[in-house]
C-alpha atoms as a PDB file:
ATOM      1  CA  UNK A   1       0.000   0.000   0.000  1.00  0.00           C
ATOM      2  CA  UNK A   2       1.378   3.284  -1.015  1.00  0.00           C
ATOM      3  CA  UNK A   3       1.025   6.559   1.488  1.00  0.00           C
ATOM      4  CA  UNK A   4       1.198   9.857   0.572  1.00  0.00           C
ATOM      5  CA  UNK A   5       1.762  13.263   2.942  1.00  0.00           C
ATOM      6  CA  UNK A   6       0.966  16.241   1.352  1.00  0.00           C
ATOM      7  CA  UNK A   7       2.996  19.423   2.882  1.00  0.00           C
ATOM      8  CA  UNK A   8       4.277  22.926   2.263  1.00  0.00           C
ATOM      9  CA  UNK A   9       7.486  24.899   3.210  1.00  0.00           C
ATOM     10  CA  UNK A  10       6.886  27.302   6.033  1.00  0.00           C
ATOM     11  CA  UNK A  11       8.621  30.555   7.132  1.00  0.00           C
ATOM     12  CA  UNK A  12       6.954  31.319  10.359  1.00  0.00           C
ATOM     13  CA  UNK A  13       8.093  29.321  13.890  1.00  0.00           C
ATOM     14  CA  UNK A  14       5.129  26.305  14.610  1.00  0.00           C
ATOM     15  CA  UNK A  15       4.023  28.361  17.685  1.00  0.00           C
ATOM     16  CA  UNK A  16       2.308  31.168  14.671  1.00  0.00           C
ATOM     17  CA  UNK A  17       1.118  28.747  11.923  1.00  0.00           C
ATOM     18  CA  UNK A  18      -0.347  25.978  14.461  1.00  0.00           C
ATOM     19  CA  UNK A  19      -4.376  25.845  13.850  1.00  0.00           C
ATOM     20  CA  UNK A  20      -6.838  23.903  13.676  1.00  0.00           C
ATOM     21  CA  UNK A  21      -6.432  23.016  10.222  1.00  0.00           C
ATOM     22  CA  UNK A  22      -2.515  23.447   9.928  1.00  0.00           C
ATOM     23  CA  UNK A  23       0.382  21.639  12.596  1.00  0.00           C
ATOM     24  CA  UNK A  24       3.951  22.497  12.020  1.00  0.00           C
ATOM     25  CA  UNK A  25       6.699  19.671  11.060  1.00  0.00           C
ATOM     26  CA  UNK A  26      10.403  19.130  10.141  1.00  0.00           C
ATOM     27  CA  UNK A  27      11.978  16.722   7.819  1.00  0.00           C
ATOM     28  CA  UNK A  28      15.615  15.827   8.172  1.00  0.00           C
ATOM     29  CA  UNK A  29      18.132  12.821   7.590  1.00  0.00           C
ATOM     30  CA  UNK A  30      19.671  11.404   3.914  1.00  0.00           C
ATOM     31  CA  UNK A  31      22.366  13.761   4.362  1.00  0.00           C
ATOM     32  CA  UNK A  32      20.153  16.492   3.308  1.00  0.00           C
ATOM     33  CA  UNK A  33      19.245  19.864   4.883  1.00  0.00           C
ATOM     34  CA  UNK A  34      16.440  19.926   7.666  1.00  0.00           C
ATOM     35  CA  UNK A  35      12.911  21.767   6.272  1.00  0.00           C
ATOM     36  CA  UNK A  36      10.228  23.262   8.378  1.00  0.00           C
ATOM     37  CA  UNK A  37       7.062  21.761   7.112  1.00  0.00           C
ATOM     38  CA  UNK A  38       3.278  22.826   7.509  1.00  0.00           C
ATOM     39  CA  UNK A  39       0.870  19.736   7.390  1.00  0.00           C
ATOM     40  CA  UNK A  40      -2.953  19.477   6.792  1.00  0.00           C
ATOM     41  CA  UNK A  41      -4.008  18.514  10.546  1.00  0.00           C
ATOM     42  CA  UNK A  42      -6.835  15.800   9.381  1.00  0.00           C
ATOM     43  CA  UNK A  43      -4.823  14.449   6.462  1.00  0.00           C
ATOM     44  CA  UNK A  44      -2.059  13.503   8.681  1.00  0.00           C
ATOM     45  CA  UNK A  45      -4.190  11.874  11.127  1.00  0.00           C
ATOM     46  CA  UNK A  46      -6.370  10.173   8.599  1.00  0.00           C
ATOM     47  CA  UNK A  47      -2.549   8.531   7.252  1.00  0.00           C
ATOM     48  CA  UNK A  48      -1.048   8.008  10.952  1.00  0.00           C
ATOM     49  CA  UNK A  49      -3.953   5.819  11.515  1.00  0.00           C
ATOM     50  CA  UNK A  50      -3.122   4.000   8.360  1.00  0.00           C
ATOM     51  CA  UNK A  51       0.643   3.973   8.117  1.00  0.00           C
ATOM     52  CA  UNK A  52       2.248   4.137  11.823  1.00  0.00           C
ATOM     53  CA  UNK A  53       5.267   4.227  12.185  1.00  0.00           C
ATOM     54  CA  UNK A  54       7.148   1.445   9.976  1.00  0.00           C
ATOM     55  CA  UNK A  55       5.091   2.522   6.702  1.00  0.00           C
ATOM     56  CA  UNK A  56       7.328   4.060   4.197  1.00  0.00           C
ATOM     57  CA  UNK A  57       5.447   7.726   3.091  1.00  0.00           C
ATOM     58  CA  UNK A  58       5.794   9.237  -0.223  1.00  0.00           C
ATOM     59  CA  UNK A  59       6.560  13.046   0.789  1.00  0.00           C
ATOM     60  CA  UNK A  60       5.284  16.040  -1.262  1.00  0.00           C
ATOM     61  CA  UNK A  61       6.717  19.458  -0.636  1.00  0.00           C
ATOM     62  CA  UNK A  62       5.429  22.207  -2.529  1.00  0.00           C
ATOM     63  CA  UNK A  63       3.860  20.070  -5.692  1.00  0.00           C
ATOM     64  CA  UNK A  64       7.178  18.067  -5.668  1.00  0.00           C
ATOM     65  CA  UNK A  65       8.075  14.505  -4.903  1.00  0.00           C
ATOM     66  CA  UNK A  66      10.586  14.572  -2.174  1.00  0.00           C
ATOM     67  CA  UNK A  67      11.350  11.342  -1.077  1.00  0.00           C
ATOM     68  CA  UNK A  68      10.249   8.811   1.118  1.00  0.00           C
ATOM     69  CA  UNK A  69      10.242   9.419   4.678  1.00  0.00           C
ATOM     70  CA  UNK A  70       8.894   7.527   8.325  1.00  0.00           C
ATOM     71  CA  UNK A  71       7.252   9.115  10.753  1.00  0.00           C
ATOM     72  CA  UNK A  72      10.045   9.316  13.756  1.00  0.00           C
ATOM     73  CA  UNK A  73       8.523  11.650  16.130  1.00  0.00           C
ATOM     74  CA  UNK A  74       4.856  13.119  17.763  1.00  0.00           C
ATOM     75  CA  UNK A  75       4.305  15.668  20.023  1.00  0.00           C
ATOM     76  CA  UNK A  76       0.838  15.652  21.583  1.00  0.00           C
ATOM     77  CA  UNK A  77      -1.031  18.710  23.583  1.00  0.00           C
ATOM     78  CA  UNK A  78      -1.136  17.280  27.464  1.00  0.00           C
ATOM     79  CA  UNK A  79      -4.386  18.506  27.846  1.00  0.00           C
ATOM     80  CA  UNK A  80      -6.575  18.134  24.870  1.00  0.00           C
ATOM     81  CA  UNK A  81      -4.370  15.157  23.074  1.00  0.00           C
ATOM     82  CA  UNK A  82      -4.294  17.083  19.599  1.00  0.00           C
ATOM     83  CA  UNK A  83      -1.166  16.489  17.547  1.00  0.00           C
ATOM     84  CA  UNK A  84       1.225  19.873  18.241  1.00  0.00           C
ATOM     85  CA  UNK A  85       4.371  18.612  15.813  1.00  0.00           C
ATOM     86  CA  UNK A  86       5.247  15.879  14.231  1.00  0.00           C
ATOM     87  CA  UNK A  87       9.265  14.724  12.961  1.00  0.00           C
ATOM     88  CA  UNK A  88       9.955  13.213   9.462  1.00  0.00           C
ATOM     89  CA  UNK A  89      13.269  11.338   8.515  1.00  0.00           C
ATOM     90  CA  UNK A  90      14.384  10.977   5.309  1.00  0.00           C
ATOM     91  CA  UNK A  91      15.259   7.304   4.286  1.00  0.00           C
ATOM     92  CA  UNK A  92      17.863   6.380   1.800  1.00  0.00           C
ATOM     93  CA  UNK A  93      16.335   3.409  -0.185  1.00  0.00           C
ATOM     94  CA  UNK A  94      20.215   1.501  -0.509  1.00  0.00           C
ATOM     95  CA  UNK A  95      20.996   1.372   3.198  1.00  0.00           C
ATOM     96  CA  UNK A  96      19.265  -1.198   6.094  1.00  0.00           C
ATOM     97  CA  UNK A  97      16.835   0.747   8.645  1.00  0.00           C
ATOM     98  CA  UNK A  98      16.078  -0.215  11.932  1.00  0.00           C
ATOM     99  CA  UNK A  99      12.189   0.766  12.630  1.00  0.00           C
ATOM    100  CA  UNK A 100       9.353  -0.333  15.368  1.00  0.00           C
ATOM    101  CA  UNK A 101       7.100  -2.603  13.998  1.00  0.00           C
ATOM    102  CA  UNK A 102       4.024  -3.491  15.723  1.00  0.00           C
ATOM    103  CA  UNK A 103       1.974  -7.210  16.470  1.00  0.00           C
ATOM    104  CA  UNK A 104      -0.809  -8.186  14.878  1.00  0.00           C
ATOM    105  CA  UNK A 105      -2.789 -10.829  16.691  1.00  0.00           C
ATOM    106  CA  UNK A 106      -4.546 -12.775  13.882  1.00  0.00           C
ATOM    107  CA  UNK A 107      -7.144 -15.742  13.894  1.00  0.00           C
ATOM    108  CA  UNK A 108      -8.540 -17.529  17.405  1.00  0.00           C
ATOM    109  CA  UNK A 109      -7.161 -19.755  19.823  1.00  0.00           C
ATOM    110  CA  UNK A 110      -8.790 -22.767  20.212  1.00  0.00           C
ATOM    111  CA  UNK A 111      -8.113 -23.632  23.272  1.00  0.00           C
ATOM    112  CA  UNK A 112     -10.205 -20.616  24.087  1.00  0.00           C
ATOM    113  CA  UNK A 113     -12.900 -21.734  22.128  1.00  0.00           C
ATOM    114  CA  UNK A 114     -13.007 -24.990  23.983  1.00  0.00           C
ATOM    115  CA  UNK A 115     -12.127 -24.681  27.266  1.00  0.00           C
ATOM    116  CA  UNK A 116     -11.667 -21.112  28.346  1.00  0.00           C
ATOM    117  CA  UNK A 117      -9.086 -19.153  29.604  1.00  0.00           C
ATOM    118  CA  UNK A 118      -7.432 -15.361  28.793  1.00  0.00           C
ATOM    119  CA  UNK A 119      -5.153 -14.563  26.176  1.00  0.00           C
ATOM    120  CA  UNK A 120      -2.095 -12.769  28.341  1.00  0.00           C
ATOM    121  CA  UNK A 121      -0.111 -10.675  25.286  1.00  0.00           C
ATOM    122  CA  UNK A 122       3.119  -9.450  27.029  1.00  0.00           C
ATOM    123  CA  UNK A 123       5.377  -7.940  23.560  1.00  0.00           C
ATOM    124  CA  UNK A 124       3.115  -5.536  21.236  1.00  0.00           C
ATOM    125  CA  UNK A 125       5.678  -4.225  19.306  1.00  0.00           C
ATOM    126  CA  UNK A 126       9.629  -5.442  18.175  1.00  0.00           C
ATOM    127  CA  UNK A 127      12.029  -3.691  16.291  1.00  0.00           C
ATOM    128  CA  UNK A 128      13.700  -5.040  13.110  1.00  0.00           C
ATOM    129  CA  UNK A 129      16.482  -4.756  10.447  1.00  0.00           C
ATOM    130  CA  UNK A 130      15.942  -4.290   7.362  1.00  0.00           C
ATOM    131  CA  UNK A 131      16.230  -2.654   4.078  1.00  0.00           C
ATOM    132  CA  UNK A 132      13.697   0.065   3.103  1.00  0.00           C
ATOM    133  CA  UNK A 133      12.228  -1.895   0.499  1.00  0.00           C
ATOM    134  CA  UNK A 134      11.112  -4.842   2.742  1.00  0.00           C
ATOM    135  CA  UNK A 135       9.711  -2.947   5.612  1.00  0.00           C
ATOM    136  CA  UNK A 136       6.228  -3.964   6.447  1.00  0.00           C
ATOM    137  CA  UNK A 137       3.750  -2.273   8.456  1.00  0.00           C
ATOM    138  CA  UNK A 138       2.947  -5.320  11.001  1.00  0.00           C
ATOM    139  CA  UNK A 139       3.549  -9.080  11.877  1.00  0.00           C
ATOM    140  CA  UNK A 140       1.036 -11.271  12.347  1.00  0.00           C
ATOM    141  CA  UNK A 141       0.739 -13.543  15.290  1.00  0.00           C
ATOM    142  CA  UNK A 142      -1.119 -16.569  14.404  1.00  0.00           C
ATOM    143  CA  UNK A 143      -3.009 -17.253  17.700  1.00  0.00           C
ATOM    144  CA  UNK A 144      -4.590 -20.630  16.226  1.00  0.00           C
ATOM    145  CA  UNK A 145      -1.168 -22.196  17.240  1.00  0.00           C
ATOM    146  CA  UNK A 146      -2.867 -22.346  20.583  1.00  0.00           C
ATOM    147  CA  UNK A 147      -4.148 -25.819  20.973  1.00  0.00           C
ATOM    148  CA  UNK A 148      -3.437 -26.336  25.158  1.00  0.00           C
ATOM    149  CA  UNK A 149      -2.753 -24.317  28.362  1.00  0.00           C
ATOM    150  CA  UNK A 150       1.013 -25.357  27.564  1.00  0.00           C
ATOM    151  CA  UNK A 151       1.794 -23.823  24.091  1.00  0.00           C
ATOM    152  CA  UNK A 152       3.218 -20.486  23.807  1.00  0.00           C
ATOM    153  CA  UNK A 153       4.302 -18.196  21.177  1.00  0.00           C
ATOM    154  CA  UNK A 154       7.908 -16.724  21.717  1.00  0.00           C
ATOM    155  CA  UNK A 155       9.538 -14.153  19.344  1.00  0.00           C
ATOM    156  CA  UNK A 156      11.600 -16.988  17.587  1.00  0.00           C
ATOM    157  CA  UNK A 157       8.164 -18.601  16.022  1.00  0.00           C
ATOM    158  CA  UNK A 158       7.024 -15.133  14.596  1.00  0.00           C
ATOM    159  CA  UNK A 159       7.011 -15.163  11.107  1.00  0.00           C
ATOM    160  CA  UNK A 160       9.216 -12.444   9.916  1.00  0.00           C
ATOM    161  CA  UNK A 161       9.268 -11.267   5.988  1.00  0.00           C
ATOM    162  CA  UNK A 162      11.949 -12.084   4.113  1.00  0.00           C
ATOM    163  CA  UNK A 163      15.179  -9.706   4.402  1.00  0.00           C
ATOM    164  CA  UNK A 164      14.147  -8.581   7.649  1.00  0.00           C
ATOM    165  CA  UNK A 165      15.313  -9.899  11.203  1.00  0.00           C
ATOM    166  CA  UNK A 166      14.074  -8.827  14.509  1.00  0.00           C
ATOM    167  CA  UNK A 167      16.843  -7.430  16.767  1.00  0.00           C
ATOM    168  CA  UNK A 168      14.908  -6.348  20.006  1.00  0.00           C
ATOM    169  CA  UNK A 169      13.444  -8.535  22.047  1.00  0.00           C
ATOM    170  CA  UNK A 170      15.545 -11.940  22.479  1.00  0.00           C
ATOM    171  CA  UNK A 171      14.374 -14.788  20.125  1.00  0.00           C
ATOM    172  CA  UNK A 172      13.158 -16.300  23.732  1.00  0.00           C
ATOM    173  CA  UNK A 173      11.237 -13.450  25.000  1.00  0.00           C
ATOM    174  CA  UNK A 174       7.337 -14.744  24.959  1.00  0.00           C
ATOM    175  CA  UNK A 175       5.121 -13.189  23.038  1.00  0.00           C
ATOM    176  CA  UNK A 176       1.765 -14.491  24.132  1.00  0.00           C
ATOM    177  CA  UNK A 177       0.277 -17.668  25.824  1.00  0.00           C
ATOM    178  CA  UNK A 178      -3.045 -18.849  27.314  1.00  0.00           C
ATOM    179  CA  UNK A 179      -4.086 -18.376  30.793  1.00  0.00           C
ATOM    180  CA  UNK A 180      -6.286 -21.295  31.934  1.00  0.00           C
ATOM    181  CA  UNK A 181     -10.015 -20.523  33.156  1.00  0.00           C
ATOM    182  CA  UNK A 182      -9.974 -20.364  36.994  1.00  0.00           C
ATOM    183  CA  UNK A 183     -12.541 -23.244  38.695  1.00  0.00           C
ATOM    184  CA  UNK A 184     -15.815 -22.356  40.727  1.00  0.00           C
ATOM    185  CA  UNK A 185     -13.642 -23.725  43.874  1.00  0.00           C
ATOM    186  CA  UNK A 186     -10.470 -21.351  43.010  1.00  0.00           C
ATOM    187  CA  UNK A 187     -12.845 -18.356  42.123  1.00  0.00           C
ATOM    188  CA  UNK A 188     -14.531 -19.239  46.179  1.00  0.00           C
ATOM    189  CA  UNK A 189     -11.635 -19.976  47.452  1.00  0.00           C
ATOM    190  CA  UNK A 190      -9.753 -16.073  46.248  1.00  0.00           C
ATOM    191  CA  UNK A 191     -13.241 -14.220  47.422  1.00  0.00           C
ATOM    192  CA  UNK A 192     -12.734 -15.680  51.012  1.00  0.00           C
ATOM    193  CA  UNK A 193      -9.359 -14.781  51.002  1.00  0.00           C
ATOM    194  CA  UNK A 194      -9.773 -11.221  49.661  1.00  0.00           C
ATOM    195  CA  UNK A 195     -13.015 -10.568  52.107  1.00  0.00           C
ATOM    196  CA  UNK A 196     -12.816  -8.356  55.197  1.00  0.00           C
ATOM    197  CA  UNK A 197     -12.193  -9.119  58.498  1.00  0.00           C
ATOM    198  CA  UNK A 198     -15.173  -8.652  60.749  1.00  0.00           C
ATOM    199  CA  UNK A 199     -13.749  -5.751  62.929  1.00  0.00           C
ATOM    200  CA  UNK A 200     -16.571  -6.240  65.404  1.00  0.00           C
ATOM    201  CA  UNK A 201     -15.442  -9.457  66.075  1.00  0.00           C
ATOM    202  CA  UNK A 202     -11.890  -7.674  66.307  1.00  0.00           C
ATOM    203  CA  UNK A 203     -13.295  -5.223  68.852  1.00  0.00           C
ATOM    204  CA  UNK A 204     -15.399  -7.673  71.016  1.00  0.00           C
ATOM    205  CA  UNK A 205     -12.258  -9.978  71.924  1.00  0.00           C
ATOM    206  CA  UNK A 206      -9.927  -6.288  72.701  1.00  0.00           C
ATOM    207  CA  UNK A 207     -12.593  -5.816  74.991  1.00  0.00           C
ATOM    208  CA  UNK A 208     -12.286  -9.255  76.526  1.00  0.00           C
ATOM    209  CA  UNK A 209      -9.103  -9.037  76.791  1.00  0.00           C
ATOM    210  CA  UNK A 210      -8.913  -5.870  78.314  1.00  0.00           C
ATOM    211  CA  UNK A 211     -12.113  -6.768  80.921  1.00  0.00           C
ATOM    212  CA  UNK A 212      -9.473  -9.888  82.151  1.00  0.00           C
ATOM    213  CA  UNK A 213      -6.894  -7.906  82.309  1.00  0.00           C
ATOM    214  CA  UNK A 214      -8.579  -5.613  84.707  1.00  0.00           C
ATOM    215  CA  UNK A 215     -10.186  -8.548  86.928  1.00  0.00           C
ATOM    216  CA  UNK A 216      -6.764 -10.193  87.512  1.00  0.00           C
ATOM    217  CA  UNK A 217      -5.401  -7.184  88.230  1.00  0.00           C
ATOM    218  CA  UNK A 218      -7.951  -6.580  91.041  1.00  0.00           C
ATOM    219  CA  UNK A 219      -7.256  -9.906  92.149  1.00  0.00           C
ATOM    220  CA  UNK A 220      -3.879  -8.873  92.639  1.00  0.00           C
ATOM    221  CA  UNK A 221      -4.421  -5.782  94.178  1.00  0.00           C
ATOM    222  CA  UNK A 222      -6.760  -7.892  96.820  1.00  0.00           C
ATOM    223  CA  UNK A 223      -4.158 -10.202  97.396  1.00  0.00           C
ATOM    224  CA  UNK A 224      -1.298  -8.061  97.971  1.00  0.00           C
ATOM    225  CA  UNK A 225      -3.903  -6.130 100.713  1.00  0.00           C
ATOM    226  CA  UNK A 226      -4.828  -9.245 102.010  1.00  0.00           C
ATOM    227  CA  UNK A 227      -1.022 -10.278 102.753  1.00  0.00           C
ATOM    228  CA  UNK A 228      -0.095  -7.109 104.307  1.00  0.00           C
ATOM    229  CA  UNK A 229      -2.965  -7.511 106.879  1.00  0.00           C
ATOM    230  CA  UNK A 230      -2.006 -10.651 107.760  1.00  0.00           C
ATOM    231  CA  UNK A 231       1.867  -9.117 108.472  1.00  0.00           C
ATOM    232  CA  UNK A 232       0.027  -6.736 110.387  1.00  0.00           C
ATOM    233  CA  UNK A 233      -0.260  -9.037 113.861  1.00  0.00           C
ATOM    234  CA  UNK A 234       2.977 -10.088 113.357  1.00  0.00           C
ATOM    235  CA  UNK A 235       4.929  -6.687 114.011  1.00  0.00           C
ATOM    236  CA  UNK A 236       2.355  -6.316 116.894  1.00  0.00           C
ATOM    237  CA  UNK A 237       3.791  -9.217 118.638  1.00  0.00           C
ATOM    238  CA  UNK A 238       6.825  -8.590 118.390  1.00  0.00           C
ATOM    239  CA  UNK A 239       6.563  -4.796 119.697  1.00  0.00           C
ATOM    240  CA  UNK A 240       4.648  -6.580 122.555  1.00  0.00           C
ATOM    241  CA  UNK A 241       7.771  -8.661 123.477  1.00  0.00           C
ATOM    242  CA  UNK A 242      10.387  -5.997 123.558  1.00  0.00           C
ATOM    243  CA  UNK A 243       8.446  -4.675 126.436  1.00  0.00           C
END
């Protein structure tokens, strides 16, 4: 599929030219100067959603072909999420390119199908090597491959067009796999563990505690009295015989 981006030369810093129709842009790379660009604001979103970033794009300056470029760079407003400025590269057609390429998960798993479970996707995107001219715009991952709760796909079993290699993550690195369906017993038995304790029942045995506590130490207090009276007769008698 071929992509086209329409743009003109501009004069005037972003900060002036940026509307609602119009967003500022710079191409650079190929050894040639770098250009401030204006872009149509819908036509470049319209392609974005359509290209991404590993889709070469035929760029148009002025009425002229100028080359094919990737989109390297987006700046987005924090607040309202509108594209503010976006970065072109030139690419030079004879020399390898290393660009993001993102994961398409394609067809259904029948494990799934059969027996449940959740599809767990931990890589979205890799990056690859290659030259211009065999860049793609995604990889499909084939997620009928998944027959049991054991098979997984790692980045080694992607199929990869030819003239391209994929150079971040490790061939090992798993790319997806099948979580098996939880039983009515596990789902009961993770709802008592997450419920709440019954802090009433928390409260009423404090209190227990604390009501013994108190009793035992009157019954010390009592006893302690009681011995002291009982030592009481004893001094008597012996004041009595040192008279």
């Amino acid at each position: 599929m071929t992509f086209k981006l329409l743009a003109d030369q501009r004069t005037v810093k972003g900060a002036k030219m940026r509307t609602k129709t119009e967003i500022p842009a710079v191409v650079y790379g190929s050894g040639t100067d770098t250009l401030s660009l204006s872009v149509n604001y819908d036509e470049f979103v319209k392609l974005f959603k359509e290209a991404g970033e590993s889709s070469l794009i035929d760029l148009v300056i002025g009425g002229k072909e100028s080359g094919k470029v990737l989109v390297k760079d987006i700046q987005y407003d924090p607040i309202t999420d509108r594209v503010r400025h976006l970065d072109l590269k030139r690419i030079d057609m004879t020399k390898p390119i290393v660009a993001m390429v993102v994961l398409r998960f394609v067809g259904e798993a029948s494990v799934i199908k059969e027996q449940g479970g959740t599809l767990m996707r931990n890589i979205e995107k890799v990056e690859i090597k290659c030259l211009p001219k065999d860049l793609v715009g995604h990889i499909d991952v084939d997620l009928s491959n998944f027959k049991t709760y054991e098979d997984v796909i790692k980045i080694k079993d992607l199929k990869v067009p030819a003239g391209a290699e994929i150079i971040n993550p490790h061939a090992e690195d798993l790319v997806a796999k099948v979580a098996r369906a939880l039983t009515d017993e596990e789902i009961k038995a993770m709802e008592g563990a997450a419920a709440p304790a019954d802090l009433s029942q928390i409260e009423v045995a404090g209190k227990k505690k604390e009501e013994e506590g108190a009793v035992e130490g009157e019954a010390d207090g009592e006893e302690k009295k009681s011995d002291s009276v009982k030592a009481a007769p004893a001094k008597e008698e012996k004041k009595a015989e040192k008279k």
